[in-house]
C-alpha atoms as a PDB file:
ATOM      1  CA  UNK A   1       1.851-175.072  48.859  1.00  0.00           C
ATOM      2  CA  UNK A   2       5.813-176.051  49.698  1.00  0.00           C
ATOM      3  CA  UNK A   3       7.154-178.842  48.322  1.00  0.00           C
ATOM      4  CA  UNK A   4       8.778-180.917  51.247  1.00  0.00           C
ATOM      5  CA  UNK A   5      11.045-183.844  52.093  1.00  0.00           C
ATOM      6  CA  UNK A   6       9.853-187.179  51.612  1.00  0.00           C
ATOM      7  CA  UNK A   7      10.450-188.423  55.153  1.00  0.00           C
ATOM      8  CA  UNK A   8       7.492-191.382  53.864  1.00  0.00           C
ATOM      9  CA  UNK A   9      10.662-193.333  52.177  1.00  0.00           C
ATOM     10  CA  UNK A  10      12.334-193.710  55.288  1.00  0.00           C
ATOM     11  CA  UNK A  11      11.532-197.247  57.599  1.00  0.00           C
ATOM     12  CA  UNK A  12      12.692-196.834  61.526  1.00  0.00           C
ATOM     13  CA  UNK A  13      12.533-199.035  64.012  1.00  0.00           C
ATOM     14  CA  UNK A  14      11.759-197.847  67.464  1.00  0.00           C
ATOM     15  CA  UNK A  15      13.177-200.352  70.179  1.00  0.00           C
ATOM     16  CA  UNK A  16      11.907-199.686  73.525  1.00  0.00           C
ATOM     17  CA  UNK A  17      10.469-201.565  76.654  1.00  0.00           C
ATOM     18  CA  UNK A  18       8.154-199.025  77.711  1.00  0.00           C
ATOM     19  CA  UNK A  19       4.941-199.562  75.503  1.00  0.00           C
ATOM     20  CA  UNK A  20       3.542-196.319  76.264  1.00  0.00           C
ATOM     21  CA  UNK A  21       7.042-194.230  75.116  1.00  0.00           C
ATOM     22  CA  UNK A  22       6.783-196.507  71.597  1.00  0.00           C
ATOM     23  CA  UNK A  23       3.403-195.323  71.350  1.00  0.00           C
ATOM     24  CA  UNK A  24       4.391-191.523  71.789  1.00  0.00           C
ATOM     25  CA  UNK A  25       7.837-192.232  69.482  1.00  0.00           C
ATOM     26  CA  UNK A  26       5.856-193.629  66.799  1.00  0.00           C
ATOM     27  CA  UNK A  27       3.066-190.934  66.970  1.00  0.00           C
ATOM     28  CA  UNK A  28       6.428-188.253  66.678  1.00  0.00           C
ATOM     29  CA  UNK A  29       7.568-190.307  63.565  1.00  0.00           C
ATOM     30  CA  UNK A  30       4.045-190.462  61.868  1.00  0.00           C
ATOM     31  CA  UNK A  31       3.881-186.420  62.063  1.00  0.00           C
ATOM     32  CA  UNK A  32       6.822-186.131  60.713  1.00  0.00           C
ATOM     33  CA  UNK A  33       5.692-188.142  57.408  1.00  0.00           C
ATOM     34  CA  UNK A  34       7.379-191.779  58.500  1.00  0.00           C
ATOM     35  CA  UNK A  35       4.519-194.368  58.546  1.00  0.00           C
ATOM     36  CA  UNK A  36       6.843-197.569  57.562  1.00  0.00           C
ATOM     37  CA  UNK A  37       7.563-197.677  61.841  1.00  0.00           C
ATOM     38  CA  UNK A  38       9.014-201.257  63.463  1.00  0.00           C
ATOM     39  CA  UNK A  39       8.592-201.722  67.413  1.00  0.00           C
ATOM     40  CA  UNK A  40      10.828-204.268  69.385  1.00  0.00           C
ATOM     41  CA  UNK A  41      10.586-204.359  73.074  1.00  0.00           C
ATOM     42  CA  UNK A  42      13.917-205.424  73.730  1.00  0.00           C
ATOM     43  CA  UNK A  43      17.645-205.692  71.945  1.00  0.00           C
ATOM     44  CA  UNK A  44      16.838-209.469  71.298  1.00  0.00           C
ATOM     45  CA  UNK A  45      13.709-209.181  69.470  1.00  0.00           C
ATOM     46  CA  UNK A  46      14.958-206.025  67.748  1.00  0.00           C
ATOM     47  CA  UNK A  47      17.436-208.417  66.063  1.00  0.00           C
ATOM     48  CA  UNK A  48      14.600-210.383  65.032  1.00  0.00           C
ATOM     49  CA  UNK A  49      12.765-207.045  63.798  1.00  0.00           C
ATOM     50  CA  UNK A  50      15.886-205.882  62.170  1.00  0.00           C
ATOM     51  CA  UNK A  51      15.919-208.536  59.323  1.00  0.00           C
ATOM     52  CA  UNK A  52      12.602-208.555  58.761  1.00  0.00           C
ATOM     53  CA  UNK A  53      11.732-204.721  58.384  1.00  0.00           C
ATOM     54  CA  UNK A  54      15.346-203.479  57.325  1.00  0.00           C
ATOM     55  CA  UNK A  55      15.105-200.301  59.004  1.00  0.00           C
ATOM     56  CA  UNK A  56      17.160-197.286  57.669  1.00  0.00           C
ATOM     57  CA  UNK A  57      17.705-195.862  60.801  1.00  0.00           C
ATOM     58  CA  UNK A  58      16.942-197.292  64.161  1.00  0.00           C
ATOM     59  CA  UNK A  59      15.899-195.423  68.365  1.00  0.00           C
ATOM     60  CA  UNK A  60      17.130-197.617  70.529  1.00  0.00           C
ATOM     61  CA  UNK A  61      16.536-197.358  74.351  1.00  0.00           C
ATOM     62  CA  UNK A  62      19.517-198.560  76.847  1.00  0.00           C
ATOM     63  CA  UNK A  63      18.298-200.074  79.647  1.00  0.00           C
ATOM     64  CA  UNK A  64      15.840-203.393  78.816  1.00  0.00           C
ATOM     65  CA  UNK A  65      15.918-206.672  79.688  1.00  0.00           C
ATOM     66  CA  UNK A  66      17.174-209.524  78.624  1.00  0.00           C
ATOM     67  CA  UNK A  67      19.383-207.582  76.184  1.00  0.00           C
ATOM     68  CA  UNK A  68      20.095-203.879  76.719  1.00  0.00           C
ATOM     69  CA  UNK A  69      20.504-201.382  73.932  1.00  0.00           C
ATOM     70  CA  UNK A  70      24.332-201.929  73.714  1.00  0.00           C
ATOM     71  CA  UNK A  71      24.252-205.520  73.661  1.00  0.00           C
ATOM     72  CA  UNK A  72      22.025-205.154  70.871  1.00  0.00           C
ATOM     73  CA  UNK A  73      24.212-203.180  68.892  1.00  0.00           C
ATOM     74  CA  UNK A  74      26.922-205.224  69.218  1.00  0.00           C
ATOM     75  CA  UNK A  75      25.028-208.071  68.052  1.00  0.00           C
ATOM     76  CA  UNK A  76      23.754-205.584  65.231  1.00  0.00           C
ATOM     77  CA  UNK A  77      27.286-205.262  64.037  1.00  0.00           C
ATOM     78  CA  UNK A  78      28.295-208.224  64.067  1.00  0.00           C
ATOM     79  CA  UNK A  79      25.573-209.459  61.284  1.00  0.00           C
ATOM     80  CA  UNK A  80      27.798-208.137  58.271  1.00  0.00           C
ATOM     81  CA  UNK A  81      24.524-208.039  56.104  1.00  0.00           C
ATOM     82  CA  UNK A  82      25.057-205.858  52.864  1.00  0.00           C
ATOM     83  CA  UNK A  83      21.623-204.400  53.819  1.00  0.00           C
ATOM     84  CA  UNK A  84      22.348-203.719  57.491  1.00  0.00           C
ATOM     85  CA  UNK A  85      25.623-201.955  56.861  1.00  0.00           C
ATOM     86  CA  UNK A  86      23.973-198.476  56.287  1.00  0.00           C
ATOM     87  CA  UNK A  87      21.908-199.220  59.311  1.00  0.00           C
ATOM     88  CA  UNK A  88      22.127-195.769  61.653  1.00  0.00           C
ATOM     89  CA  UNK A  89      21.390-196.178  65.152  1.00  0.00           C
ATOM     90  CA  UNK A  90      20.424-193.401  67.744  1.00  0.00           C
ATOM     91  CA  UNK A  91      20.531-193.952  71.411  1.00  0.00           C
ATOM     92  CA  UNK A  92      17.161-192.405  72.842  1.00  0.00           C
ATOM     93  CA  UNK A  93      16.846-193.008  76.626  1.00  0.00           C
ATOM     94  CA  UNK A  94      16.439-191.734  80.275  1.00  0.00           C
ATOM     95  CA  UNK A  95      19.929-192.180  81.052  1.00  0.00           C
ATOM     96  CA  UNK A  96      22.329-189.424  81.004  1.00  0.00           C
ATOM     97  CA  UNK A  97      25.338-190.751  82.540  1.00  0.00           C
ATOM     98  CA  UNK A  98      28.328-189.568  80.703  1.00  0.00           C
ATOM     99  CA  UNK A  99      30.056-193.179  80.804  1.00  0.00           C
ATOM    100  CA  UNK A 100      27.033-194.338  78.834  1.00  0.00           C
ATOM    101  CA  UNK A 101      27.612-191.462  76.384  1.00  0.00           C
ATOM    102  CA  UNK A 102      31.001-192.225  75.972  1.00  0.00           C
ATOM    103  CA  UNK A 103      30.382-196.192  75.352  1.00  0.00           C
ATOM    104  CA  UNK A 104      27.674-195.021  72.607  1.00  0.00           C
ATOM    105  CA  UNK A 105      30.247-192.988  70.735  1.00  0.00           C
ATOM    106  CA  UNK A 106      32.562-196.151  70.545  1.00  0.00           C
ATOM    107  CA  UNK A 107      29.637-197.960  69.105  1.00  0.00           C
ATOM    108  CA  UNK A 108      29.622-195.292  66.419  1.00  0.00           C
ATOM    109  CA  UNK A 109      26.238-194.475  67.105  1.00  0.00           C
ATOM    110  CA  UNK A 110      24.457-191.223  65.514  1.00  0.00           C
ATOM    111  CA  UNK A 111      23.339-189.462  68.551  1.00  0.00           C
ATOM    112  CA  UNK A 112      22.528-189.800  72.014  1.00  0.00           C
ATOM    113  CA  UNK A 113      19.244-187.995  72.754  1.00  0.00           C
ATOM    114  CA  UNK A 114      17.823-188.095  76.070  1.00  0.00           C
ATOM    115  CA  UNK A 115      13.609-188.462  76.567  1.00  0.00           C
ATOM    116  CA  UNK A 116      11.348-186.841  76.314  1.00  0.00           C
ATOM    117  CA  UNK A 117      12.202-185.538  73.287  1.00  0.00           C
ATOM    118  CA  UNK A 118      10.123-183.158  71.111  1.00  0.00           C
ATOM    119  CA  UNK A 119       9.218-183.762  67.450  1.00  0.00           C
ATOM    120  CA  UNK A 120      11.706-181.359  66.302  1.00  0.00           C
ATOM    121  CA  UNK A 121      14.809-182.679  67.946  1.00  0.00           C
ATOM    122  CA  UNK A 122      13.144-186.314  66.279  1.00  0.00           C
ATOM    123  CA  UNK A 123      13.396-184.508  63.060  1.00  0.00           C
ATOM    124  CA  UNK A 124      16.709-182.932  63.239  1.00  0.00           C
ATOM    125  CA  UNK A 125      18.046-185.898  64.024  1.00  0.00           C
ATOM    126  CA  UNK A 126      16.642-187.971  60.972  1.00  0.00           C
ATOM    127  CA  UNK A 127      17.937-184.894  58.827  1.00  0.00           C
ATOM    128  CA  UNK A 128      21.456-184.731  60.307  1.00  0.00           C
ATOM    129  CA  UNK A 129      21.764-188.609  59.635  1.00  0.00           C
ATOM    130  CA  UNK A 130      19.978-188.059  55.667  1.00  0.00           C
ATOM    131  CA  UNK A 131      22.850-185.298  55.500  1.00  0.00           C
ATOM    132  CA  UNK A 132      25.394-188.073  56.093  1.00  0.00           C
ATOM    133  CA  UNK A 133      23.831-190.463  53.936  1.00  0.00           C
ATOM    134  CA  UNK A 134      23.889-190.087  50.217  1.00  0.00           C
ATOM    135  CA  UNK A 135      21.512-193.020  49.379  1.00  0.00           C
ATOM    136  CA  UNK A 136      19.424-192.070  51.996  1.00  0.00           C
ATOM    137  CA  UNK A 137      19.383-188.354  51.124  1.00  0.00           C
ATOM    138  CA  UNK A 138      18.898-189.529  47.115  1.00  0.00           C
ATOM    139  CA  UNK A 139      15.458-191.316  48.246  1.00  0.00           C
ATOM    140  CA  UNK A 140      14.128-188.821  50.680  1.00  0.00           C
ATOM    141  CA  UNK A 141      14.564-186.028  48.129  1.00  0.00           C
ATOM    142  CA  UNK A 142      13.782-188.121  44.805  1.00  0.00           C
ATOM    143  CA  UNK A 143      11.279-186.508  42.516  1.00  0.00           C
ATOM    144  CA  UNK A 144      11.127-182.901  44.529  1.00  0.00           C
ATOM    145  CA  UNK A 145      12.040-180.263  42.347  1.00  0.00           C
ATOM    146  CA  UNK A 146      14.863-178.111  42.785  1.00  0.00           C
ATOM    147  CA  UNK A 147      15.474-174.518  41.507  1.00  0.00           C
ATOM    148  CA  UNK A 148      18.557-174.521  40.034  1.00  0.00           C
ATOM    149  CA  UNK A 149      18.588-170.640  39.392  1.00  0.00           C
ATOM    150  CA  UNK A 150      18.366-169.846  43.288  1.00  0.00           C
ATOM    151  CA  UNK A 151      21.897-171.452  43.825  1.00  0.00           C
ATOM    152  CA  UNK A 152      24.562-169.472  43.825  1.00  0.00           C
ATOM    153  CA  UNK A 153      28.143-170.932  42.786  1.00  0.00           C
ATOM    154  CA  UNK A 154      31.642-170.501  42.722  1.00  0.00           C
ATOM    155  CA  UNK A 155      34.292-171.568  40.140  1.00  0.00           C
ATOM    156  CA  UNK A 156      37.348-171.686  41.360  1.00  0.00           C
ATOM    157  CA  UNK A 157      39.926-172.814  39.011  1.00  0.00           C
ATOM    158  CA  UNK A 158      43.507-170.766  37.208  1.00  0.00           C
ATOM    159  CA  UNK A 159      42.756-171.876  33.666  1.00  0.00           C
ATOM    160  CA  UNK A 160      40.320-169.216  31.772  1.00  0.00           C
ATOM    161  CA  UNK A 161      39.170-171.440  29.146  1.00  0.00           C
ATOM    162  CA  UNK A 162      38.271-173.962  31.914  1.00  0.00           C
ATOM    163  CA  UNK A 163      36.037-171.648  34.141  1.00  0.00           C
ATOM    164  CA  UNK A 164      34.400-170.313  31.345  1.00  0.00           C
ATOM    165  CA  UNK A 165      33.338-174.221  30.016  1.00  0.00           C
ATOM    166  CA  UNK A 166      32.065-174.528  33.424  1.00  0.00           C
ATOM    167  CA  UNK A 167      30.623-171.388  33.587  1.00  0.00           C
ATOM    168  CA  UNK A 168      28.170-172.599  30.449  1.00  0.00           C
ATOM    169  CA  UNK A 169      27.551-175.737  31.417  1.00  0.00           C
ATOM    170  CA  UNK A 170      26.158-174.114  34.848  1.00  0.00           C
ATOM    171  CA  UNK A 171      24.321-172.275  31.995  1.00  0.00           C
ATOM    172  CA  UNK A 172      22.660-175.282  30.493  1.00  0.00           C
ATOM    173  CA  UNK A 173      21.182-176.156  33.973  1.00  0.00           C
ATOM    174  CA  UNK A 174      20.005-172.936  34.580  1.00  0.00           C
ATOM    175  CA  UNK A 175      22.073-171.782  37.332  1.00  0.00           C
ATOM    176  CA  UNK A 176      22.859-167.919  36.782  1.00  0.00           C
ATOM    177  CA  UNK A 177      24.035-166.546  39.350  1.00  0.00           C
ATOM    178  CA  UNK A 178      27.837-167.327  39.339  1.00  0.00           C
ATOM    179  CA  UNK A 179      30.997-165.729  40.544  1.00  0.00           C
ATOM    180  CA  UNK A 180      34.982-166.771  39.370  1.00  0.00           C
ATOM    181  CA  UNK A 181      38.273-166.837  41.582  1.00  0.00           C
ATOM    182  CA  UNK A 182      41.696-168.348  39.900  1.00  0.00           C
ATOM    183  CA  UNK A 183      43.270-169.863  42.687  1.00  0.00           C
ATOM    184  CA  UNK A 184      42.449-170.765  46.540  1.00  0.00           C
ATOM    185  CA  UNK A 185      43.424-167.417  47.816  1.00  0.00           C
ATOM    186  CA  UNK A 186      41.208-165.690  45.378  1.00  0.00           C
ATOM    187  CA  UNK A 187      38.116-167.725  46.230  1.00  0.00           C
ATOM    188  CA  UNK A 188      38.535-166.898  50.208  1.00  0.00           C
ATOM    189  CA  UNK A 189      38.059-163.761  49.252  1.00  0.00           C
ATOM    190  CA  UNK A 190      34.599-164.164  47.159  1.00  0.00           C
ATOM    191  CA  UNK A 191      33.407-166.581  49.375  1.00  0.00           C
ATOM    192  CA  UNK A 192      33.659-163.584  51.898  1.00  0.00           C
ATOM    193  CA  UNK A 193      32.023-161.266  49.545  1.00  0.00           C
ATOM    194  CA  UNK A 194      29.548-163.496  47.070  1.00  0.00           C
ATOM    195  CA  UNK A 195      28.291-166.248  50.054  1.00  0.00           C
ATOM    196  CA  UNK A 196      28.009-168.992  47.245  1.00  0.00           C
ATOM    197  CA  UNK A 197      25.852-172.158  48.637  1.00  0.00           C
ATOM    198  CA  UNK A 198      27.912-174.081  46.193  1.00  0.00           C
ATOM    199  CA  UNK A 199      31.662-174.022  45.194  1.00  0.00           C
ATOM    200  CA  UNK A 200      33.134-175.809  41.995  1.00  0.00           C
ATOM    201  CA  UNK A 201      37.091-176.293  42.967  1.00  0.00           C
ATOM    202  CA  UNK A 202      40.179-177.475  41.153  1.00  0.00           C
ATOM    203  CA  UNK A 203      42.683-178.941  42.605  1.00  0.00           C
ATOM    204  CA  UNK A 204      46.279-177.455  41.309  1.00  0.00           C
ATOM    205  CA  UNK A 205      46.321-173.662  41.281  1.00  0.00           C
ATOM    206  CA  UNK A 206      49.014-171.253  42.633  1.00  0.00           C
ATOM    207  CA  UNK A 207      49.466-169.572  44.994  1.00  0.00           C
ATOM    208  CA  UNK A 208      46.913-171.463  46.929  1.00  0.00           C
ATOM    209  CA  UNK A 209      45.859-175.095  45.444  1.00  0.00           C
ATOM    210  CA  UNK A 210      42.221-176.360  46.097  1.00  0.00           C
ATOM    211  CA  UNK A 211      43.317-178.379  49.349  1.00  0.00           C
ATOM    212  CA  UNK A 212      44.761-175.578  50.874  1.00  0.00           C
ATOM    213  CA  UNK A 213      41.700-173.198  50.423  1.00  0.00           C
ATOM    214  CA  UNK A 214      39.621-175.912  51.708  1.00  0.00           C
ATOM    215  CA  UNK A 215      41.602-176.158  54.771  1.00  0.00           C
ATOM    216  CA  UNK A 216      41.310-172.286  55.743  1.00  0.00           C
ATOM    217  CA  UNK A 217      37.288-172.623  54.069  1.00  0.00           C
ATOM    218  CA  UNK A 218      36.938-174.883  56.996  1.00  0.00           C
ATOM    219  CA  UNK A 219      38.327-173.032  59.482  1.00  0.00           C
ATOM    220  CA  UNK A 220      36.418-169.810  59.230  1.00  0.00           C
ATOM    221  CA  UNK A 221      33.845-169.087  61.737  1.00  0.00           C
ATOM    222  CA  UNK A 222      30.909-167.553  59.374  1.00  0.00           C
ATOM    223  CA  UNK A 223      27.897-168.487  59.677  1.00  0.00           C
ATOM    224  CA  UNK A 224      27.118-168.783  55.896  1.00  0.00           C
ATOM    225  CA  UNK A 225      30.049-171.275  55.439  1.00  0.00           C
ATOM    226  CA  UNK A 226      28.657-174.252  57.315  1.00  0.00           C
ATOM    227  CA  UNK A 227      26.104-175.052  54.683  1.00  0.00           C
ATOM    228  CA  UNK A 228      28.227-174.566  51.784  1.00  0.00           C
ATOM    229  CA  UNK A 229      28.742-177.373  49.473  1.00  0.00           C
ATOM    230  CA  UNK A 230      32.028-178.344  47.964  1.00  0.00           C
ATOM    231  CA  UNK A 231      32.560-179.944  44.992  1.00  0.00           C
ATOM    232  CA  UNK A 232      36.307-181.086  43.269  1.00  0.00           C
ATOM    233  CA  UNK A 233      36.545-180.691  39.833  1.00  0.00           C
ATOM    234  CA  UNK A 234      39.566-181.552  38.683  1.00  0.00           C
ATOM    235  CA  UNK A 235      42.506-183.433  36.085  1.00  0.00           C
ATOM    236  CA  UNK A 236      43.967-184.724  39.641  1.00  0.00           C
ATOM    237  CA  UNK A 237      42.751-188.353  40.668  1.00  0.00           C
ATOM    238  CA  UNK A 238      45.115-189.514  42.823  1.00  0.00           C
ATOM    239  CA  UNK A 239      44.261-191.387  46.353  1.00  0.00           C
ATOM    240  CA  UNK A 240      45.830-188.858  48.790  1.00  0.00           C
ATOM    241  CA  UNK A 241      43.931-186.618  47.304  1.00  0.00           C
ATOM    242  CA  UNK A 242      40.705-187.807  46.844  1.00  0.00           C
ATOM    243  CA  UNK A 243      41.414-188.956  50.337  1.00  0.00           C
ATOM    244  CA  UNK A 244      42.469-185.711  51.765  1.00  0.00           C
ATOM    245  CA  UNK A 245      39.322-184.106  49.985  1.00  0.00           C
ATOM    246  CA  UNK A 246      37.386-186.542  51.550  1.00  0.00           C
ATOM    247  CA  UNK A 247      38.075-185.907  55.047  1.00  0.00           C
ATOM    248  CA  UNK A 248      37.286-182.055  54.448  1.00  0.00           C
ATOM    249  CA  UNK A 249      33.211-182.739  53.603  1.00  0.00           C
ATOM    250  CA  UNK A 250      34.188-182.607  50.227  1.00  0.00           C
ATOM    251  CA  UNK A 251      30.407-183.798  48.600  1.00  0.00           C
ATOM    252  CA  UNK A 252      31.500-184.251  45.102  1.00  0.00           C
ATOM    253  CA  UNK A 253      34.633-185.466  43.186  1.00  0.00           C
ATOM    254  CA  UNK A 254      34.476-185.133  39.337  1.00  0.00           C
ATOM    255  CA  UNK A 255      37.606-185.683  37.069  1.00  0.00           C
ATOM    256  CA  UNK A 256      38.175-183.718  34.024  1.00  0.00           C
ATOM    257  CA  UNK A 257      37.548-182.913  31.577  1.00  0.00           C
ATOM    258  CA  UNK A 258      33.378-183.436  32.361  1.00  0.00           C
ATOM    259  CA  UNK A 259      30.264-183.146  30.656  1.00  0.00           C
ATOM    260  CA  UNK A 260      26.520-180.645  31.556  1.00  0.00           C
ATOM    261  CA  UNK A 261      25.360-184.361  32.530  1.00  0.00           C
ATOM    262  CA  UNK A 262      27.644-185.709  34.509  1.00  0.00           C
ATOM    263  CA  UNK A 263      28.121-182.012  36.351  1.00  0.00           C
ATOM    264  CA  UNK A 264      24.400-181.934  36.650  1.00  0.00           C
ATOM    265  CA  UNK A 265      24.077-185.499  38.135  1.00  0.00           C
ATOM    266  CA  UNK A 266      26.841-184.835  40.711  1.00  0.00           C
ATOM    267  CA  UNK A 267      25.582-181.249  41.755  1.00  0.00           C
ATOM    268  CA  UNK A 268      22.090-182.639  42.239  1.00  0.00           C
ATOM    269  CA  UNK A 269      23.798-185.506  44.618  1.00  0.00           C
ATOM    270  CA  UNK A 270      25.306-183.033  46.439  1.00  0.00           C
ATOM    271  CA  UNK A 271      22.240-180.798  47.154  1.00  0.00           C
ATOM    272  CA  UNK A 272      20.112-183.615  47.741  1.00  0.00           C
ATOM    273  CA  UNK A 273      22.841-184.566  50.212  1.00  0.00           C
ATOM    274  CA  UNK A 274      22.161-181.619  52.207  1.00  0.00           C
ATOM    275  CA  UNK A 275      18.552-180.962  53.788  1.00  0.00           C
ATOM    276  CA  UNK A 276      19.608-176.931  54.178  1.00  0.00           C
ATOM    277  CA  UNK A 277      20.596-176.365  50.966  1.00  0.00           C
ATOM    278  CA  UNK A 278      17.161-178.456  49.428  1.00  0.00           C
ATOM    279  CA  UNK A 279      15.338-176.173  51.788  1.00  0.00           C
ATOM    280  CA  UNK A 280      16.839-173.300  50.844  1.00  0.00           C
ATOM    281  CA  UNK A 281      16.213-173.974  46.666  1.00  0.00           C
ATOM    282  CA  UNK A 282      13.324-176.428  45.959  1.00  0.00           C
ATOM    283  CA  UNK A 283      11.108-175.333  44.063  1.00  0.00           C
ATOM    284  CA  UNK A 284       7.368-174.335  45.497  1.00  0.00           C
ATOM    285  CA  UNK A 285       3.944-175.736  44.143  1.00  0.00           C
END
C-alpha cells in the first residue's frame, strides 16, 4: 500500500447557488480525502460560513444573488482576520467570459476553472495551491514518511571544506546520492548531467554567483527542472538578496554556518512544500 497526501486536514468551503452542483462538488472533494466541506448558497452567507468554518481554501461560483462571487471576495478581503489571510479562493463557474477572468486575476484569486470539472482538475488545483502554501503543505504532508535516500542533491558552493560539511550532514539524514559544482556555471552543467530534485546553493562564488545561476536555472526549458527545489545556503543575509532569491522560487534560505538539524528541518519544508517531489520520494507501506 502507498502512503498518500493527507488531503483529510484540509477544510473548503464550496459556495454555490445551484444545490445540485454543491452536491456533485462536495461528492468530488470527499473522494479526494476532504470530508471537513462548508456550503453557502450565496457570497453573503458565505461570509457568514467563512468565520465559522475557517476554510483553507474556498470554490466560489460568480453569478448568485444577492451577492455574486466577486462581491464576496471583496468583502472577504476586507475582514483583515489573522485566520482569513491565508484564505485561497478559486473561481469555479459557467462563465467563461474573458473580462470575468481578467477581474478574478485582480482579485488575486488561485484559479479560474470553468464547470463541470472532473475530480482531477479538483485535485490539481488543491495541490497547486498546497505547493504555494507552506503551512498548508506542512499539515497535508505531516507524519508521511519520506525517503530521504531517493533524493538526489546538488551542492553548489567554491569553498571545499564547506561542500564537504554539507556533504556529511546530507550523510546524517541519509541522503546518498549527491553530486558537487564550485560555482553557478559549474552547477548548470551537472544539473544538465546529474537531474538533482534538490539543489543546496551559496550565494558568492565566481565566475557565476548563486543568483546568477538561478536566473539561467530558471530559464531553461527541461522538463526535469520545473520540479527542482532550491535551497540558499549561505554567509550572505542581506534583504536584496533574500529578496531577489525570493522572487526566483527559492524554497529555502539558511544562513551559515548551519547545523544536520536545522538543514534537515528546512529540506523537509521544502519537500513537503512540493506535492511532486513528496510523490516522487515518500516512502511506501
Amino acid at each position: 500500500m502507498t502512503s498518500r497526501i493527507d488531503y483529510s486536514r484540509l477544510n473548503i468551503l464550496v459556495v454555490e447557488d445551484e444545490s445540485y452542483t454543491r452536491v456533485i462538488t462536495r461528492r468530488i472533494l470527499h473522494q479526494i480525502g476532504i470530508m471537513s466541506v462548508a456550503e453557502a448558497r450565496d457570497g453573503s452567507d458565505a461570509l457568514n460560513e467563512v468565520v465559522r468554518a475557517k476554510p483553507d481554501i474556498i470554490f466560489c461560483d460568480l453569478n448568485m444573488e444577492p451577492m455574486s462571487g466577486f462581491e464576496f471576495v471583496e468583502k472577504l478581503r476586507g475582514l483583515h482576520q489573522n485566520d482569513l489571510d491565508r484564505t485561497w479562493v478559486t473561481i469555479l463557474t459557467a462563465d467563461n467570459n474573458f473580462e470575468n477572468r481578467l477581474t478574478a486575476e485582480k482579485h488575486s484569486v488561485a484559479g479560474y476553472m470553468n464547470k463541470p470539472v472532473s475530480l482531477n482538475q479538483i485535485k490539481d488545483q488543491i495541490d497547486q495551491i498546497v505547493a504555494q502554501d507552506p503551512d498548508l503543505a506542512a499539515r497535508v504532508h505531516h507524519g508521511l514518511p519520506v525517503a530521504y535516500e531517493k533524493l538526489r542533491v546538488l551542492v553548489v558552493d567554491d569553498e571545499v571544506p564547506v561542500r564537504k560539511m554539507i556533504i556529511q550532514m546530507l550523510g546524517q539524514l541519509g541522503i546518498r546520492i549527491v553530486a558537487e559544482a564550485a560555482d553557478g556555471m559549474t552547477a548548470l552543467l551537472e544539473v544538465a548531467k546529474f537531474k538533482p530534485n534538490l539543489i543546496l546553493c551559496d550565494v558568492n562564488m565566481e565566475p557565476m554567483n548563486g543568483i546568477k545561476f538561478l536566473q539561467a536555472l530558471r530559464q531553461l526549458n527541461v522538463k526535469h527542472i520545473e520540479d527542482t527545489v532550491v535551497i540558499m545556503l549561505t554567509a550572505d543575509s542581506s534583504i536584496d538578496t533574500v529578496k531577489e532569491a525570493q522572487r526566483l522560487a527559492v524554497l529555502g534560505y539558511l544562513i551559515k554556518p548551519t547545523n544536520a538539524k536545522d538543514l534537515r528541518a528546512r529540506i523537509d519544508h521544502a519537500i513537503r512544500s512540493t506535492p511532486r517531489l513528496f510523490t516522487a520520494i515518500r516512502k511506501t507501506i
